[in-house]
C-alpha atoms as a PDB file:
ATOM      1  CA  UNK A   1      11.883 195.964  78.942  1.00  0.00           C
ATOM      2  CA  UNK A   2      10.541 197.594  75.857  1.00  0.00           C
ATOM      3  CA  UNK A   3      11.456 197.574  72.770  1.00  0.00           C
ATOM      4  CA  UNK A   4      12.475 200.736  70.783  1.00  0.00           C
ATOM      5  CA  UNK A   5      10.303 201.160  67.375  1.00  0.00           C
ATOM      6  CA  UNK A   6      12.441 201.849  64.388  1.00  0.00           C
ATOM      7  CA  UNK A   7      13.092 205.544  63.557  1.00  0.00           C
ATOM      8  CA  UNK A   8       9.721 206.686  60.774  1.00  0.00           C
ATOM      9  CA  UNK A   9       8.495 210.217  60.314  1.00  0.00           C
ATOM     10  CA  UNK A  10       5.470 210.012  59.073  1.00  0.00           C
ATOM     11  CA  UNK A  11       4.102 212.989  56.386  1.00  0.00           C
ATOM     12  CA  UNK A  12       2.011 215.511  57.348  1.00  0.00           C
ATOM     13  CA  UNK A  13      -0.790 216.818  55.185  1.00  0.00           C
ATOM     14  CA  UNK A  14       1.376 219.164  53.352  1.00  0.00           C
ATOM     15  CA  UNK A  15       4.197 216.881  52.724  1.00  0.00           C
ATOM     16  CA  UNK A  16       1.137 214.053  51.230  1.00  0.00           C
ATOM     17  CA  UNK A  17      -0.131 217.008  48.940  1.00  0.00           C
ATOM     18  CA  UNK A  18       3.431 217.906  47.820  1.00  0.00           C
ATOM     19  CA  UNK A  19       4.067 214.225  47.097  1.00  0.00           C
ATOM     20  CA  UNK A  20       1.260 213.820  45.209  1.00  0.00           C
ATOM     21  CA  UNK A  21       2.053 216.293  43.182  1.00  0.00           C
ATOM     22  CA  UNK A  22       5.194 215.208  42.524  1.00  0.00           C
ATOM     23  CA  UNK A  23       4.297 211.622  41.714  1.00  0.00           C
ATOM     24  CA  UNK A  24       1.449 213.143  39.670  1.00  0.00           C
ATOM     25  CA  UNK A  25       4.693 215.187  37.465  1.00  0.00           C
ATOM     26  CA  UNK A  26       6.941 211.849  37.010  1.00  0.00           C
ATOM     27  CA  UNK A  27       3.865 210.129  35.846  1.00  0.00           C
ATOM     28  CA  UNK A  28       3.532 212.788  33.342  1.00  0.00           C
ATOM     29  CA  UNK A  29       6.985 213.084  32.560  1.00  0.00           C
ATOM     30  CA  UNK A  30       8.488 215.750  34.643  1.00  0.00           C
ATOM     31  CA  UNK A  31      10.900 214.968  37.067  1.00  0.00           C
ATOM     32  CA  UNK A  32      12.237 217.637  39.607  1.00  0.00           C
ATOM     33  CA  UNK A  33      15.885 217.181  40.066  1.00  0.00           C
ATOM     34  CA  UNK A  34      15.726 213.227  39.533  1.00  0.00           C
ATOM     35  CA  UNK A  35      12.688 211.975  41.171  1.00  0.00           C
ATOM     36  CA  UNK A  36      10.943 209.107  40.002  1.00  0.00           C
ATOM     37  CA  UNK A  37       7.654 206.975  40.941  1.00  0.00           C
ATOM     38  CA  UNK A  38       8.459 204.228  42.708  1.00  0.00           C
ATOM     39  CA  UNK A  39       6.289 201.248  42.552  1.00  0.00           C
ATOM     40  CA  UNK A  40       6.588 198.265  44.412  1.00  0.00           C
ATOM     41  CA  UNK A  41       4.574 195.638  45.725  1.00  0.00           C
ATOM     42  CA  UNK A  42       2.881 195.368  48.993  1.00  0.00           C
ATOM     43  CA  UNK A  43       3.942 192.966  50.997  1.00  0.00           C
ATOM     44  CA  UNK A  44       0.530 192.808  52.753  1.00  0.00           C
ATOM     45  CA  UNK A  45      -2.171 193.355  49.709  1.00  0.00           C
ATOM     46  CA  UNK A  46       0.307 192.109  46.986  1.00  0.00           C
ATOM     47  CA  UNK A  47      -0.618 195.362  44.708  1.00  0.00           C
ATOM     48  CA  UNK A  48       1.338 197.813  43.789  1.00  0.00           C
ATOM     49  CA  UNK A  49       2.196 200.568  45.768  1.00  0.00           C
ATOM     50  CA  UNK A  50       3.294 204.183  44.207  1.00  0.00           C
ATOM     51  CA  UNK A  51       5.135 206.796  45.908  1.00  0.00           C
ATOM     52  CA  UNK A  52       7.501 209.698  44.762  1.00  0.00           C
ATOM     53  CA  UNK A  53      11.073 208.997  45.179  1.00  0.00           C
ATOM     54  CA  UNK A  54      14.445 210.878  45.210  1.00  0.00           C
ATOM     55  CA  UNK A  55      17.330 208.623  43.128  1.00  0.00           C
ATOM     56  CA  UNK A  56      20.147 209.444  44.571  1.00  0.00           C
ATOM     57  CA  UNK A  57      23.114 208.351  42.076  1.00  0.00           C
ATOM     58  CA  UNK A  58      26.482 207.839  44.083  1.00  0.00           C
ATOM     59  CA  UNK A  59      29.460 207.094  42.545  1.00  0.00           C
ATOM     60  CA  UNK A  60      27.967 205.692  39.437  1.00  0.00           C
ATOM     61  CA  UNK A  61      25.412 203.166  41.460  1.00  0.00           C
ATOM     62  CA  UNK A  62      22.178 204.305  41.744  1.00  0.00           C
ATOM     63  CA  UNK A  63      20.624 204.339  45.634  1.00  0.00           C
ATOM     64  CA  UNK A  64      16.811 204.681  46.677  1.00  0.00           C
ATOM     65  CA  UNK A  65      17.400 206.261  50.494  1.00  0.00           C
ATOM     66  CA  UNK A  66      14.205 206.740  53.116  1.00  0.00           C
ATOM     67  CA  UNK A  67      14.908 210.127  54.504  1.00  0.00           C
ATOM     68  CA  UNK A  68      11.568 209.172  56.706  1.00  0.00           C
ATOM     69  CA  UNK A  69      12.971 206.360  58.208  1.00  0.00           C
ATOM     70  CA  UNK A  70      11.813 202.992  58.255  1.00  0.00           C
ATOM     71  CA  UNK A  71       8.611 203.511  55.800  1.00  0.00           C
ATOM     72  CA  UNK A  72       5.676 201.281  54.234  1.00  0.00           C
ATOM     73  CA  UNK A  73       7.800 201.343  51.146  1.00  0.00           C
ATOM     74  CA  UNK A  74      10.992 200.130  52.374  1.00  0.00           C
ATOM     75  CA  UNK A  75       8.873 197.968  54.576  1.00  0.00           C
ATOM     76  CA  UNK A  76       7.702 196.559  50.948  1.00  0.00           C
ATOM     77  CA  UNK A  77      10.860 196.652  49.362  1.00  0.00           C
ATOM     78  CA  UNK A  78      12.755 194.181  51.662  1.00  0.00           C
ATOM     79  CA  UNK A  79      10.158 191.928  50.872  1.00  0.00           C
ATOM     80  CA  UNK A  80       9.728 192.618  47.571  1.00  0.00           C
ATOM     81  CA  UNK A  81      13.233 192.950  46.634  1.00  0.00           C
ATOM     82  CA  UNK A  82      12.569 195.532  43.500  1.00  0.00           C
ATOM     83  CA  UNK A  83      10.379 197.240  42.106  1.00  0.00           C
ATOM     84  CA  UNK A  84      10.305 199.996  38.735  1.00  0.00           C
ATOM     85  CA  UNK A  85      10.844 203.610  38.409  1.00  0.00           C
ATOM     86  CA  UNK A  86       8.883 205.840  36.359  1.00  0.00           C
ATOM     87  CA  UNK A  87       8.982 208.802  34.500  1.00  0.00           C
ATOM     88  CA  UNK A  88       6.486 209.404  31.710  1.00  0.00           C
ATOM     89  CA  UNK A  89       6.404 206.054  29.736  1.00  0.00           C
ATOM     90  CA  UNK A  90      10.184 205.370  30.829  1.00  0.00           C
ATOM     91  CA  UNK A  91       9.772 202.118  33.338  1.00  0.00           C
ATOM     92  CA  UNK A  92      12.441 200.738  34.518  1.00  0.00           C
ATOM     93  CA  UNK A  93      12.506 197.753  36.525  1.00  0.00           C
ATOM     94  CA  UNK A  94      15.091 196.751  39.311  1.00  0.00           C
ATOM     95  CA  UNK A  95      16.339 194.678  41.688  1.00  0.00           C
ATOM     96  CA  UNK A  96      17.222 196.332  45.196  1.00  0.00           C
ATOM     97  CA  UNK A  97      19.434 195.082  47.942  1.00  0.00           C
ATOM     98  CA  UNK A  98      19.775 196.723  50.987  1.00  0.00           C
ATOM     99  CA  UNK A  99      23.234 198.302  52.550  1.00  0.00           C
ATOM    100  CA  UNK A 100      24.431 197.659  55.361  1.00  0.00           C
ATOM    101  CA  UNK A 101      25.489 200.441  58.221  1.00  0.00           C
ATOM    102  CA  UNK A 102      28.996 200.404  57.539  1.00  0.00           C
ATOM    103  CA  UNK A 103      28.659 201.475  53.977  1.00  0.00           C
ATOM    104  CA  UNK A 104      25.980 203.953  54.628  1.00  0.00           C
ATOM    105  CA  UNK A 105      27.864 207.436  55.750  1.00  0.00           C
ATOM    106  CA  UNK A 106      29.595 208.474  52.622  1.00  0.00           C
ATOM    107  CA  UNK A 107      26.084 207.229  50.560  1.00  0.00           C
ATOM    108  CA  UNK A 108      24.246 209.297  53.456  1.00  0.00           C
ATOM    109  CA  UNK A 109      26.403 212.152  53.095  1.00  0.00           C
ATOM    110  CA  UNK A 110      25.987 212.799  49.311  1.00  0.00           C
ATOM    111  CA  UNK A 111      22.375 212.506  49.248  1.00  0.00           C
ATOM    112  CA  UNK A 112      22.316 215.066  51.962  1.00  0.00           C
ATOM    113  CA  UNK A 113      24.682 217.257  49.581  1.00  0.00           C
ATOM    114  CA  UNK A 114      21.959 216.946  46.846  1.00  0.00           C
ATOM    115  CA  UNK A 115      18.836 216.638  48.822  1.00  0.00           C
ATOM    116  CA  UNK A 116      19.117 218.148  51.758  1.00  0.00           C
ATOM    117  CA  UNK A 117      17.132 221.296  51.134  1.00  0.00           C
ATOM    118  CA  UNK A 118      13.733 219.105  51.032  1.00  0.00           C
ATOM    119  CA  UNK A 119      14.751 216.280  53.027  1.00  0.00           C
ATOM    120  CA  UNK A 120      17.147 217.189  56.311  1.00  0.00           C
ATOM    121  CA  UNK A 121      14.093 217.858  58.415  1.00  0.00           C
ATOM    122  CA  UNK A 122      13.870 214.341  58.720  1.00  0.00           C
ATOM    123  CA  UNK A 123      17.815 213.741  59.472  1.00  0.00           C
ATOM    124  CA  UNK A 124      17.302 215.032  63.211  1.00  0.00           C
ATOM    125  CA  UNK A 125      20.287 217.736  63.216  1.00  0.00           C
ATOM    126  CA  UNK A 126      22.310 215.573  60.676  1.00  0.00           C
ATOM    127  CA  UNK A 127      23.524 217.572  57.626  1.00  0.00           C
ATOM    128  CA  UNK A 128      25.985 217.084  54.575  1.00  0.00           C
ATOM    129  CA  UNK A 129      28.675 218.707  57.512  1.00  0.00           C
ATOM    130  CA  UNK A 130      28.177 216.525  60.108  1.00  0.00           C
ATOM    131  CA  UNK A 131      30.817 214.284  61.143  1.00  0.00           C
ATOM    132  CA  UNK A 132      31.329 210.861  60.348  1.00  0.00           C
ATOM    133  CA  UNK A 133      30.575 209.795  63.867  1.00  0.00           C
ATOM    134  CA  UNK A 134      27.190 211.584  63.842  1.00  0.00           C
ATOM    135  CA  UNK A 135      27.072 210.442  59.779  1.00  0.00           C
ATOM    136  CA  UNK A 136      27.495 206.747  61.646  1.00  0.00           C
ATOM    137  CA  UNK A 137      24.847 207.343  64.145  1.00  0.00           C
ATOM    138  CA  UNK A 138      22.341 208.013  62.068  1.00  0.00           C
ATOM    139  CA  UNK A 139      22.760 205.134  59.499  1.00  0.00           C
ATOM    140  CA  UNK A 140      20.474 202.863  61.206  1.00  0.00           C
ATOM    141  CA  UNK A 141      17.800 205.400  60.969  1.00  0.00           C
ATOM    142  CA  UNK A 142      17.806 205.948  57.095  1.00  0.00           C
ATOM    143  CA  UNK A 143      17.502 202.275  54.786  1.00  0.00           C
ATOM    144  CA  UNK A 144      19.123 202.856  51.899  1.00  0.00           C
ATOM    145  CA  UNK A 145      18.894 200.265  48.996  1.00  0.00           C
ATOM    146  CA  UNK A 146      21.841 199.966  46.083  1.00  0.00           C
ATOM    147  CA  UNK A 147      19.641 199.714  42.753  1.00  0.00           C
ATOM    148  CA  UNK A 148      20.502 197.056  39.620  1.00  0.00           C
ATOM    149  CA  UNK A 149      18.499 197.791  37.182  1.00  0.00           C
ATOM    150  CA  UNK A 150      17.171 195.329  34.670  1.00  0.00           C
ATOM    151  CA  UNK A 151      17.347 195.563  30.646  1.00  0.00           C
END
């Protein structure tokens, strides 16, 4: 009996060029639509690890969610357990805790309202307008860490 491999969909050359890009523009300052660089240390190499990230801010909390699934950086971050976000010379450092399925859908739901144009590729049919049933099925597919940030 094998066992099933958690959901990732890894980026193809143009998506690693695009997100270069765009962690190149957040380092610099520029931030399209509220992404950030994420760093946060390998679990593995212990250095730190950068990657553009979409903050998704739900009802007042702020959210990091893997649209790619179970990634090296959410890999990290549940061993990490924070990390910072940068934009220019704003850092800010936080603490992340990951949600559980049950609280995931309406979280899931709103970042596909805001994010879907670049990210519901990776969602496998799901959109902003799918039910909560299909919103539910998805959940375990997507980590999605609630953000306190320090300072």
């Amino acid at each position: 009996m094998s066992q099933q491999q958690p959901y990732y969909r890894e980026a193809g050359a143009v998506a690693r060029r695009f997100n270069r890009a765009v962690g190149w523009l957040a380092r610099h300052g520029i931030s399209l639509l509220g992404t950030a660089e994420l760093s946060v240390r390998g679990r593995k190499s212990g250095t730190l690890q950068r990657v553009p990230v979409n903050q998704h801010i739900h009802e007042g909390v702020p959210y990091l969610v893997s649209a790619r699934g179970h990634s090296q950086w959410v890999r990290n971050m549940r061993a990490a357990g924070g990390g910072e976000l940068r934009v220019g010379r704003t850092v800010r450092s936080f603490t992340a805790v990951e949600v559980g399925d049950d609280e995931k859908p309406a979280i899931l739901r709103a970042y596909l309202k805001k994010w879907g144009w670049e990210v519901e590729q990776y969602f496998q049919g799901i959109t902003a307008a799918s039910s909560d049933e299909d919103m539910r099925a998805a959940a375990p597919d997507h980590p999605v860490f609630r953000l306190t940030v320090r300072g």
